[in-house]
Protein backbone atom coordinates (compact mmCIF):
# COMPACT_ATOMS: atom_id res chain seq x y z
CA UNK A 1 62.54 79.41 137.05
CA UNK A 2 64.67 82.29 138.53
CA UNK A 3 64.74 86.27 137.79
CA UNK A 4 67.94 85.47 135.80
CA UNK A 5 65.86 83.32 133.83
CA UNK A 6 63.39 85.98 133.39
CA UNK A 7 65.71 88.34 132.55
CA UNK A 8 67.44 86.24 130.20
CA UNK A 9 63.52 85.24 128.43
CA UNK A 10 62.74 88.70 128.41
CA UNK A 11 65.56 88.84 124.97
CA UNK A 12 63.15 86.33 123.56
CA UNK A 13 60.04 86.60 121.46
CA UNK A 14 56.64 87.79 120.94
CA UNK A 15 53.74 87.59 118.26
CA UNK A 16 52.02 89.47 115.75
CA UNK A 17 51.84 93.74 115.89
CA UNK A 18 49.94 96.47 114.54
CA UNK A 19 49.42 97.59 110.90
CA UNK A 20 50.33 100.89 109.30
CA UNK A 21 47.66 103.37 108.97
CA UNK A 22 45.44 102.87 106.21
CA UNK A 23 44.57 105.83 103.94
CA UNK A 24 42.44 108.51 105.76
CA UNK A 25 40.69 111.94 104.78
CA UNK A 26 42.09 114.69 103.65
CA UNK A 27 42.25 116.83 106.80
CA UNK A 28 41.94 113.38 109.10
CA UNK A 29 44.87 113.03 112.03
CA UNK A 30 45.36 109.27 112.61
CA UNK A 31 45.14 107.89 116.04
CA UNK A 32 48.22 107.04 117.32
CA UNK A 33 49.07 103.15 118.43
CA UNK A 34 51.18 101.59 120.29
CA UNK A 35 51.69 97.62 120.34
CA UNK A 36 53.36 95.61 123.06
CA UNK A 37 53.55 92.09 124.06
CA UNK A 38 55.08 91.80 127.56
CA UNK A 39 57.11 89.56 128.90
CA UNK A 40 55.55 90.12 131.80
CA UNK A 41 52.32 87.95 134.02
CA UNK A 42 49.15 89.99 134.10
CA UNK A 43 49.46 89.22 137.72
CA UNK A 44 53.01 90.04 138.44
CA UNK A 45 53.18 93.10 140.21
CA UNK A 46 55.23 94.19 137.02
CA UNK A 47 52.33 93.45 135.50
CA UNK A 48 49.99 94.93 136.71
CA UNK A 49 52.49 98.25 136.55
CA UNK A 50 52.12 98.09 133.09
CA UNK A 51 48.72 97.56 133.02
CA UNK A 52 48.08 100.73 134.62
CA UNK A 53 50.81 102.64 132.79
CA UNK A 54 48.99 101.64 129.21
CA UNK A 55 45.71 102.67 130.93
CA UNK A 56 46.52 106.19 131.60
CA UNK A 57 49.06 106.67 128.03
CA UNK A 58 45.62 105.52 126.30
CA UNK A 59 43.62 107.56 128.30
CA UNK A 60 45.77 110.86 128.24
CA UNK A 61 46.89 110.69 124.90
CA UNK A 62 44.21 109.16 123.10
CA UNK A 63 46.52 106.76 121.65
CA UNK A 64 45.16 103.13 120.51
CA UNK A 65 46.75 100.54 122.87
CA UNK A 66 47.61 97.18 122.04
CA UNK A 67 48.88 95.32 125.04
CA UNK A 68 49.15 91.85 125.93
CA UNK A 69 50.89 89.69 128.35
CA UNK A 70 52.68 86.60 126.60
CA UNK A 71 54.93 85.74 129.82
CA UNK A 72 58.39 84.05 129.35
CA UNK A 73 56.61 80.87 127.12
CA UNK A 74 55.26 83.25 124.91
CA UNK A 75 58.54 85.35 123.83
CA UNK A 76 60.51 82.54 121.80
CA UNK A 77 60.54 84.24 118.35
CA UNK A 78 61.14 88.12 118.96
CA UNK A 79 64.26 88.39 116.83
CA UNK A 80 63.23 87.25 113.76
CA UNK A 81 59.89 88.62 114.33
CA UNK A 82 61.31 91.95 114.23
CA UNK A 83 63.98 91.03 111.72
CA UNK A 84 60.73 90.31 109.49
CA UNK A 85 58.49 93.71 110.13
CA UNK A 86 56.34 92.03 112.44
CA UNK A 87 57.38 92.54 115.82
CA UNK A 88 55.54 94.96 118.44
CA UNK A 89 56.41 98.66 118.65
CA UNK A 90 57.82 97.94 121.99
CA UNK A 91 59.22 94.85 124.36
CA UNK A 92 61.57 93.93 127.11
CA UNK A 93 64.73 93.84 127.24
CA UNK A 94 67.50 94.41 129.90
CA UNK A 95 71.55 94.63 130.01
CA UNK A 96 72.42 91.11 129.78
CA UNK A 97 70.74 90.87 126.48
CA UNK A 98 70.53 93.81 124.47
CA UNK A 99 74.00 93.02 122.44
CA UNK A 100 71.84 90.08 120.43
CA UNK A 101 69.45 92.89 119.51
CA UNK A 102 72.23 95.91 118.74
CA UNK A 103 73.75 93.16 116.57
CA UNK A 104 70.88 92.74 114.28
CA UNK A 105 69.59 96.11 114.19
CA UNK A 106 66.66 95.72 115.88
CA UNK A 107 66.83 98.49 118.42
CA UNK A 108 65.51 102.05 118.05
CA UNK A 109 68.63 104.75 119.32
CA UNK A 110 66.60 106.46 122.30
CA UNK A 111 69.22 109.16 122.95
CA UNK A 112 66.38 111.62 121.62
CA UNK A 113 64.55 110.34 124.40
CA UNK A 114 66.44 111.70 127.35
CA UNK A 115 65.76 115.02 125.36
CA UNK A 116 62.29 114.73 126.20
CA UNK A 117 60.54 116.25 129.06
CA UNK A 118 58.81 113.27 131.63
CA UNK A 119 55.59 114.67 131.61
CA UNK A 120 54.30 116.66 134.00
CA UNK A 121 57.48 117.38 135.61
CA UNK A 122 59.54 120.15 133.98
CA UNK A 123 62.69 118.14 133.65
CA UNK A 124 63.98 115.74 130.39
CA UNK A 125 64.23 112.41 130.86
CA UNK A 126 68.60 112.41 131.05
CA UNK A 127 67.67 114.35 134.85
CA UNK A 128 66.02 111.39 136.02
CA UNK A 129 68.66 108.17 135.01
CA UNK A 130 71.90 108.38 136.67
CA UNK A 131 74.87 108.22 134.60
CA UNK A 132 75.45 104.27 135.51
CA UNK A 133 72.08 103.24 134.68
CA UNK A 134 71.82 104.79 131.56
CA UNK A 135 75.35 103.33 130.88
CA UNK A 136 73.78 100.21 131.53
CA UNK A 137 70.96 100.51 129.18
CA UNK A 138 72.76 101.42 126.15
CA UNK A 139 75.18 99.96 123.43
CA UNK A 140 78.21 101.66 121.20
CA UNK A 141 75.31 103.41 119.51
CA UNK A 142 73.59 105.31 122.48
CA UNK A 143 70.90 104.60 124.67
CA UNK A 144 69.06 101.11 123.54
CA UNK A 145 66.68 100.43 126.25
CA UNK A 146 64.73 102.73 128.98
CA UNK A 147 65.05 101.33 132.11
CA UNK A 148 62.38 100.95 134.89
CA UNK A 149 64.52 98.91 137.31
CA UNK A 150 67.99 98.31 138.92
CA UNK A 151 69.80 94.97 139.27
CA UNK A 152 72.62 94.14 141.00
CA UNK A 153 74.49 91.53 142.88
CA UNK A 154 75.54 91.04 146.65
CA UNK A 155 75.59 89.04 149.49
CA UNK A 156 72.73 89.01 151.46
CA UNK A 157 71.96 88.07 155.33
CA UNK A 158 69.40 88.52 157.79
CA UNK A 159 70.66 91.79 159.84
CA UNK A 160 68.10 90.74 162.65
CA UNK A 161 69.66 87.50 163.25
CA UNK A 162 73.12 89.08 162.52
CA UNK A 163 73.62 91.93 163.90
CA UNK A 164 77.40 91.63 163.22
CA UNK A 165 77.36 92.19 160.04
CA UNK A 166 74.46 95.03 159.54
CA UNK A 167 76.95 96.87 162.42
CA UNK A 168 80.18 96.25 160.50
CA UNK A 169 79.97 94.13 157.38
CA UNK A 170 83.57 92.82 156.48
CA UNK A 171 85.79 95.25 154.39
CA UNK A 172 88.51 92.76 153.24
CA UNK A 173 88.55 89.38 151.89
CA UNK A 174 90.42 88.10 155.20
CA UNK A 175 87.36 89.69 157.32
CA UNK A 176 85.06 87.87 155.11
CA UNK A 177 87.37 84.66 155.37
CA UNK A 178 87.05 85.05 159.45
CA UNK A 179 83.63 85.29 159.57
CA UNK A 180 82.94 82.51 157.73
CA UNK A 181 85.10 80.61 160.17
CA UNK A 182 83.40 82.11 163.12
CA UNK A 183 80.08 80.98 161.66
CA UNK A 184 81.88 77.61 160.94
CA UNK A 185 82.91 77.14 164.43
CA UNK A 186 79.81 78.22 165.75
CA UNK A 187 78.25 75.05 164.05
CA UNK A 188 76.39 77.17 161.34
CA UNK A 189 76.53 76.91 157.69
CA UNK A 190 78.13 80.01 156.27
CA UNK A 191 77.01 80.20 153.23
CA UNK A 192 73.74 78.62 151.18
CA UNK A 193 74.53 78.02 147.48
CA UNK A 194 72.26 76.57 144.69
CA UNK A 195 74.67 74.42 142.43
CA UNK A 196 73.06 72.94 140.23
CA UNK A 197 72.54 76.88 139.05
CA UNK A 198 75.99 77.41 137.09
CA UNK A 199 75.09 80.43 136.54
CA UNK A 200 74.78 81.35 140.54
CA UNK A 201 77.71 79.37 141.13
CA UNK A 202 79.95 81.85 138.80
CA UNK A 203 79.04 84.36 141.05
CA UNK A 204 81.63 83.79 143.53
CA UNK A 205 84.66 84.14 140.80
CA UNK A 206 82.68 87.04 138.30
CA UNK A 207 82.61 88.96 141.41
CA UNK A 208 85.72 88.93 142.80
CA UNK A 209 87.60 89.38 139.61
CA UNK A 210 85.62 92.09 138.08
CA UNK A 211 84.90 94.31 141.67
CA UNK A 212 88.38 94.18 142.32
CA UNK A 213 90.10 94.66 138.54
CA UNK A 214 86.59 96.96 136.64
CA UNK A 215 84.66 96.71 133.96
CA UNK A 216 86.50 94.22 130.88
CA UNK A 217 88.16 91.95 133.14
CA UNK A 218 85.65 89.21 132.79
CA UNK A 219 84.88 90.04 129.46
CA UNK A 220 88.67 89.95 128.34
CA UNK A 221 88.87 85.97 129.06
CA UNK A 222 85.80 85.38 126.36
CA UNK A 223 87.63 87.27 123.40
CA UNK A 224 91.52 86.75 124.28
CA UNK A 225 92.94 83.41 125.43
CA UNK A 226 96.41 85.38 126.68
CA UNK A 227 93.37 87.29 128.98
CA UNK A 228 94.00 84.25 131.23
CA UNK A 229 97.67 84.52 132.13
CA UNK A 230 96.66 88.10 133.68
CA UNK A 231 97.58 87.43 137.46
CA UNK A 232 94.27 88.66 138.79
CA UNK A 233 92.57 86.17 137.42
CA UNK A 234 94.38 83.13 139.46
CA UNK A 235 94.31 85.61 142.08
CA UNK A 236 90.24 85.43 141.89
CA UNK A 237 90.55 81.72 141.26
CA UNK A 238 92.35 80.86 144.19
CA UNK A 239 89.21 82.97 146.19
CA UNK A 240 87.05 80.69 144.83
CA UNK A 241 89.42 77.36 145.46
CA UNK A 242 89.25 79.11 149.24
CA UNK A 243 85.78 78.78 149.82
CA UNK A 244 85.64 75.09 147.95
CA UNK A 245 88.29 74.31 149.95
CA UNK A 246 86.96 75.44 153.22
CA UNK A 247 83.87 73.55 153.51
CA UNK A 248 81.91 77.17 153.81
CA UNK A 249 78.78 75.65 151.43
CA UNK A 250 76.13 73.62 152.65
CA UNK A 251 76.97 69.62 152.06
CA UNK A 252 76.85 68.43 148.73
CA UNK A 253 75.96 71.64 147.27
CA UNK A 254 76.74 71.07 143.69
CA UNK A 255 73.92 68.71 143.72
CA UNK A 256 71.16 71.05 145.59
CA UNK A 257 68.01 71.99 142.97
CA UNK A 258 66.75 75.40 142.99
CA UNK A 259 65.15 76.65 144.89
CA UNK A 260 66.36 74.52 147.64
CA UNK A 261 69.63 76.25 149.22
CA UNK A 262 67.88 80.02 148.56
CA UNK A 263 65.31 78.90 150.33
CA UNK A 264 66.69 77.31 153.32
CA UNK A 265 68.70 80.19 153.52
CA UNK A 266 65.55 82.94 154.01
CA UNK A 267 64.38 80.29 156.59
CA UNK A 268 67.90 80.92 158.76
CA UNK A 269 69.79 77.33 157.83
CA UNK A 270 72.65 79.32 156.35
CA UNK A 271 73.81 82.63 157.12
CA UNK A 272 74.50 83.99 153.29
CA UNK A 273 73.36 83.86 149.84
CA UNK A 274 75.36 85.43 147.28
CA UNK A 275 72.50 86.80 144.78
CA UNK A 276 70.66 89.16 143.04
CA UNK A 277 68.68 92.25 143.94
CA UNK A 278 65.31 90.03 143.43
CA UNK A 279 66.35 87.66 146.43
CA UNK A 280 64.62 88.88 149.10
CA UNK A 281 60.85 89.00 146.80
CA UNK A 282 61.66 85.78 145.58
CA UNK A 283 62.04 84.15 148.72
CA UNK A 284 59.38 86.46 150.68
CA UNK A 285 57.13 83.41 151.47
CA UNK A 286 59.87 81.51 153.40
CA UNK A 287 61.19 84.55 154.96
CA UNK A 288 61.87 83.59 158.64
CA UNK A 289 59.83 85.51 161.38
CA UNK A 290 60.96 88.73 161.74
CA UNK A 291 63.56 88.70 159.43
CA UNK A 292 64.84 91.29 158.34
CA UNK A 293 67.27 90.86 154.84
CA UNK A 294 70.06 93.58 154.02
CA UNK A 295 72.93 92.99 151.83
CA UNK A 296 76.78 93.32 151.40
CA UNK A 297 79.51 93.97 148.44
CA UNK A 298 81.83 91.15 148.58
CA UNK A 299 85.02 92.76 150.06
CA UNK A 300 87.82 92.26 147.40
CA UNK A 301 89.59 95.57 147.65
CA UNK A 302 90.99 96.91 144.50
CA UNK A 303 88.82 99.15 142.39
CA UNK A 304 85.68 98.15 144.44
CA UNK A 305 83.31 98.04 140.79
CA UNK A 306 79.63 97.48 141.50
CA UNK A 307 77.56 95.90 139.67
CA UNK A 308 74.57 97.79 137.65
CA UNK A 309 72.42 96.23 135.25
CA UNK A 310 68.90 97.45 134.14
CA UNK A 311 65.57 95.65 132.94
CA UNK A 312 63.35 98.01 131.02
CA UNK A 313 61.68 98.60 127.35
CA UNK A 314 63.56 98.85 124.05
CA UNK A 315 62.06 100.40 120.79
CA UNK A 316 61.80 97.74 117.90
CA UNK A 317 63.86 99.48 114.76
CA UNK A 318 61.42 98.12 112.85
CA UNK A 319 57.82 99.10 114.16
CA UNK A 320 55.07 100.85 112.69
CA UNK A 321 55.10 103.48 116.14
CA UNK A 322 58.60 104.75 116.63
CA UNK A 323 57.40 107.96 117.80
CA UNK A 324 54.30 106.88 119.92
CA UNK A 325 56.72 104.19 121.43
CA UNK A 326 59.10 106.77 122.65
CA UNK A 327 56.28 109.35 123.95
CA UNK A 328 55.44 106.42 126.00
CA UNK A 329 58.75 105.47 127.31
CA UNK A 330 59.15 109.66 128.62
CA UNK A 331 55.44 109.19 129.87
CA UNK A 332 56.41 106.21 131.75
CA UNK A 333 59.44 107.57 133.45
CA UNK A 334 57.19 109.52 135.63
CA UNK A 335 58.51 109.10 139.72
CA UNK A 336 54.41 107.77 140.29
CA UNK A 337 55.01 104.97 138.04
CA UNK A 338 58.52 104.36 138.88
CA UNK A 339 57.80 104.46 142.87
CA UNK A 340 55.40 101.34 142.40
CA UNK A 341 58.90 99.58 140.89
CA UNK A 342 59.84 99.55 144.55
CA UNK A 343 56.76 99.53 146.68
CA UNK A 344 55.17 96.84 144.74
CA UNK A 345 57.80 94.85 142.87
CA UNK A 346 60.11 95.47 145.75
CA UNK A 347 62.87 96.18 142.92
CA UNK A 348 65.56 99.05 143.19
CA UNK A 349 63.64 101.71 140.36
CA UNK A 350 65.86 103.43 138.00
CA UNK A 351 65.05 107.26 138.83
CA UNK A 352 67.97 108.27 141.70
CA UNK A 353 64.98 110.44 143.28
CA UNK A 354 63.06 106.74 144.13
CA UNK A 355 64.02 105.03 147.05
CA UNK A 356 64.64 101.80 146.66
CA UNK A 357 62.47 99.10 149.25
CA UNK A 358 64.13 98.92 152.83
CA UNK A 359 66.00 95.69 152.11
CA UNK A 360 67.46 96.67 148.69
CA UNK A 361 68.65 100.39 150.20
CA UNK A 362 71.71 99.17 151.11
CA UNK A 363 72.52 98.42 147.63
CA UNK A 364 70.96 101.42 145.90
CA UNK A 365 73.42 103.16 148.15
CA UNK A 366 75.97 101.13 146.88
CA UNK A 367 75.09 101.91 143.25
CA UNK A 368 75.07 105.68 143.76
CA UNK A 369 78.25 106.14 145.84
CA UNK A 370 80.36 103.45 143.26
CA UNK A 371 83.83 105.18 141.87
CA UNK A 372 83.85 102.35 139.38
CA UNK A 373 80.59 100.15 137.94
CA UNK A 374 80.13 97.08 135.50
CA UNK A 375 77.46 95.57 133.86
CA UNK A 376 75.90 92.61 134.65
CA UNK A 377 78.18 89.69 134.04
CA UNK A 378 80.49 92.24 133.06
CA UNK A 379 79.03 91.22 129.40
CA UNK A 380 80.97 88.13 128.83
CA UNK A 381 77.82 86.51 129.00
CA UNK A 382 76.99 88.26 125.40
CA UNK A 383 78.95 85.17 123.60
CA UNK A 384 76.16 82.37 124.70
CA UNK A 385 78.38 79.65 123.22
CA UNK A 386 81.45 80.89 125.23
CA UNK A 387 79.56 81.54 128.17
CA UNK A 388 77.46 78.32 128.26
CA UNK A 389 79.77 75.86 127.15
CA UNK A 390 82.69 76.81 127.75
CA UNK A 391 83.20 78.92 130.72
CA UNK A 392 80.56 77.75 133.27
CA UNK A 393 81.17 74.46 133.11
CA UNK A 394 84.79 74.79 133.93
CA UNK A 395 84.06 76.95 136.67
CA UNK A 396 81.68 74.61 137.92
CA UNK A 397 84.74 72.10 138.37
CA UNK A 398 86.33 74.89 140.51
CA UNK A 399 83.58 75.69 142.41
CA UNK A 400 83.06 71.91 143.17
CA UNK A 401 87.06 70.93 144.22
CA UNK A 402 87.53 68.94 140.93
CA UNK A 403 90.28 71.47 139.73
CA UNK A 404 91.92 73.76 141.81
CA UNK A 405 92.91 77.57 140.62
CA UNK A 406 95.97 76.91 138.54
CA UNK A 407 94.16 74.25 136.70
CA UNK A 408 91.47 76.17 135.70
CA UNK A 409 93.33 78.84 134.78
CA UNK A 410 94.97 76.27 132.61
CA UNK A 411 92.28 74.74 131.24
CA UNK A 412 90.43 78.10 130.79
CA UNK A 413 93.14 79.84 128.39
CA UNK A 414 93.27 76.47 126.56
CA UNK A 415 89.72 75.93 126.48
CA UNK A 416 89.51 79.85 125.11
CA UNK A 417 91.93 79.20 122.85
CA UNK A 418 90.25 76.15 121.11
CA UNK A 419 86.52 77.99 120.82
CA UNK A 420 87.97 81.20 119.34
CA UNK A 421 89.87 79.06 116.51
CA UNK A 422 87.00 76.92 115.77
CA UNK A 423 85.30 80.25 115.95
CA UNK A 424 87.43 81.78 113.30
């Protein structure tokens, strides 16, 4: 439905993988091989990335390639394939999910990996990933996953149509605040919003809270109910009571179906879209003529965290090619392959040296300067049950008017307090 969704179904499944090497000659080398089922389309530019990646490993190395592309429908029983022995060598995975897989033991350690030399190049593969990105890609035992692109969050607008903000974007939460009142009193709709997306929705109070307060504030409220009573969080609540409050969305947003609101939005209806880093390819189609999208933190002051999370390839514990999978994965950090992340997925890459696509440099630039990063969601989306049932749903009601910030607060360290009992 969404690249969230994507990146959430890339955590799920695939079928069948190779077999060990049968018994061969005395003397006889065994071909290497290397089994993958992607998450991917064939005709996705990702895709088609991969295709050509696979192409050239088999080619160069000599290495038996088993690829195919399962898309999202196909990847509903990875985990306890791999749990089993008979997962691929390789699949995708990205930050958001990678916890379910550390938990079971399903993921390869890679830190040997940035050991290795990309190919070609004269440099290991640690040279390539900046600090935050590989932070992003790895778990309390070391690098899990290696990452081919960059995610993030922001707020996006069309700097040809608003000039304003490309020329001085607002540094506080009161600038923001004014120009959405400008835009307000100009007749326009500040801001587009999808809400029948919880997940989108939560944007607005994830963001505020963990930019201004760094990495764990989020998380805290999933794992410790007294989390709640932390004044930053009402402080982030009553943001997000602001913007209810202030008629800012478009009307009767809680009840607009994706892709509706995104989508007016790239036509010009609404000035602003708070989003992720695939907004601008997602919505290329109803792009407005001569549009031009660029993006902006939201201005919350404190510690200023931006967000980095990663989508990229993990090593399955389990596989029959543990060592073929990771020559590939230092093969496939090569800048040509990585470059096509951003001219033809129009996705920030995860090599520093890449620049990211015109639209998303503001970002990358964002990423690279940042004094303080999180992951995405700040990982409190790890606990599903938490996350799904408990915690979106109640910030739906703020997001909506039903409750205002001291309520949910209320409600939230309550709520909290029930799950992790029942829990126990």
């Amino acid at each position: 439905m969404t690249a969230v969704l994507a990146v959430g179904a890339l955590a799920l499944g695939v079928s069948a993988c190779g077999k060990k090497n049968s018994e061969l000659p005395a003397g006889a080398k065994a071909q290497e091989s290397l089994v993958y089922r992607s998450s991917w389309g064939a005709d996705e530019p990702q895709g088609k990335i991969i295709k050509s990646l696979f192409d050239d490993f088999a080619k160069e190395t000599g290495a038996k390639v088993d690829l195919k592309f399962v898309g999202r429908k196909g990847n509903e029983s990875l985990s306890t394939e791999m749990a089993s022995g008979r997962g691929p060598d390789l699949f995708d995975t990205s930050t958001d999910n990678i916890a379910t897989f550390s938990a079971q033991n399903l993921v390869a350690p890679l830190d040997d990996v940035l050991r290795a030399q990309v190919p070609g190049e004269g440099k290991p593969v640690r040279d390539v990933l900046p600090e935050s990105v590989r932070q992003a890609s790895s778990d309390d035992k070391g690098l899990a996953f290696i990452p081919h692109t960059v995610i993030s969050t922001a707020v996006w607008f069309d700097a040809a149509k608003h000039s304003d903000l490309a020329g001085a974007p607002p540094q506080s939460w009161e600038d923001f605040i004014a120009y959405l009142d400008r835009a307000k009193k100009a007749g326009r709709t500040p801001i587009g919003q999808d809400g029948t997306i919880n997940f989108y929705n939560v944007y607005w109070f994830y963001t505020a809270l963990v930019r201004a307060n760094g990495a764990g504030s989020l998380r805290a409220l999933a794992t410790d109910a007294a989390a709640w009573d932390r004044p930053e969080v009402l402080e982030a609540a009553e943001k997000v009571e602001q913007l209810a409050k202030g008629g800012y969305f478009q009307k009767d947003f809680m009840a607009t179906k994706f892709p509706a609101a995104q989508d007016a939005w790239a036509q010009g209806k609404y000035d602003l879209n708070i989003n992720g880093t695939w907004l601008a390819s997602e919505t290329k189609p109803k792009l407005a003529t001569g549009a031009k999208i660029s993006a902006f933190q939201l201005p919350v002051g404190g510690k200023n965290s931006v967000e980095v999370g990663t989508l990229g390839w993990g090593v399955n514990a389990k596989g029959d090619n543990i060592e073929t999978a990771k020559k590939f994965l230092a093969f496939a950090l090569r800048k040509k392959y990585i470059e096509q992340i951003s001219s033809a997925a129009l996705n920030i890459p995860s090599r520093a040296d890449v620049p990211a696509p015109e639209h998303l440099m503001a970002v990358q630039k964002a990423v690279a300067e940042a004094a303080a990063t999180h992951r995405t969601y700040d990982d409190a989306a790890a606990d599903k049950a938490w996350w799904n049932d408990t915690f979106l749903p109640l910030h739906d009601r703020l997001i909506s008017g039903k409750v205002d910030a001291a309520a949910f607060v209320k409600d939230g360290k309550a709520a909290t307090a029930a799950y992790l009992a029942n829990k126990n």
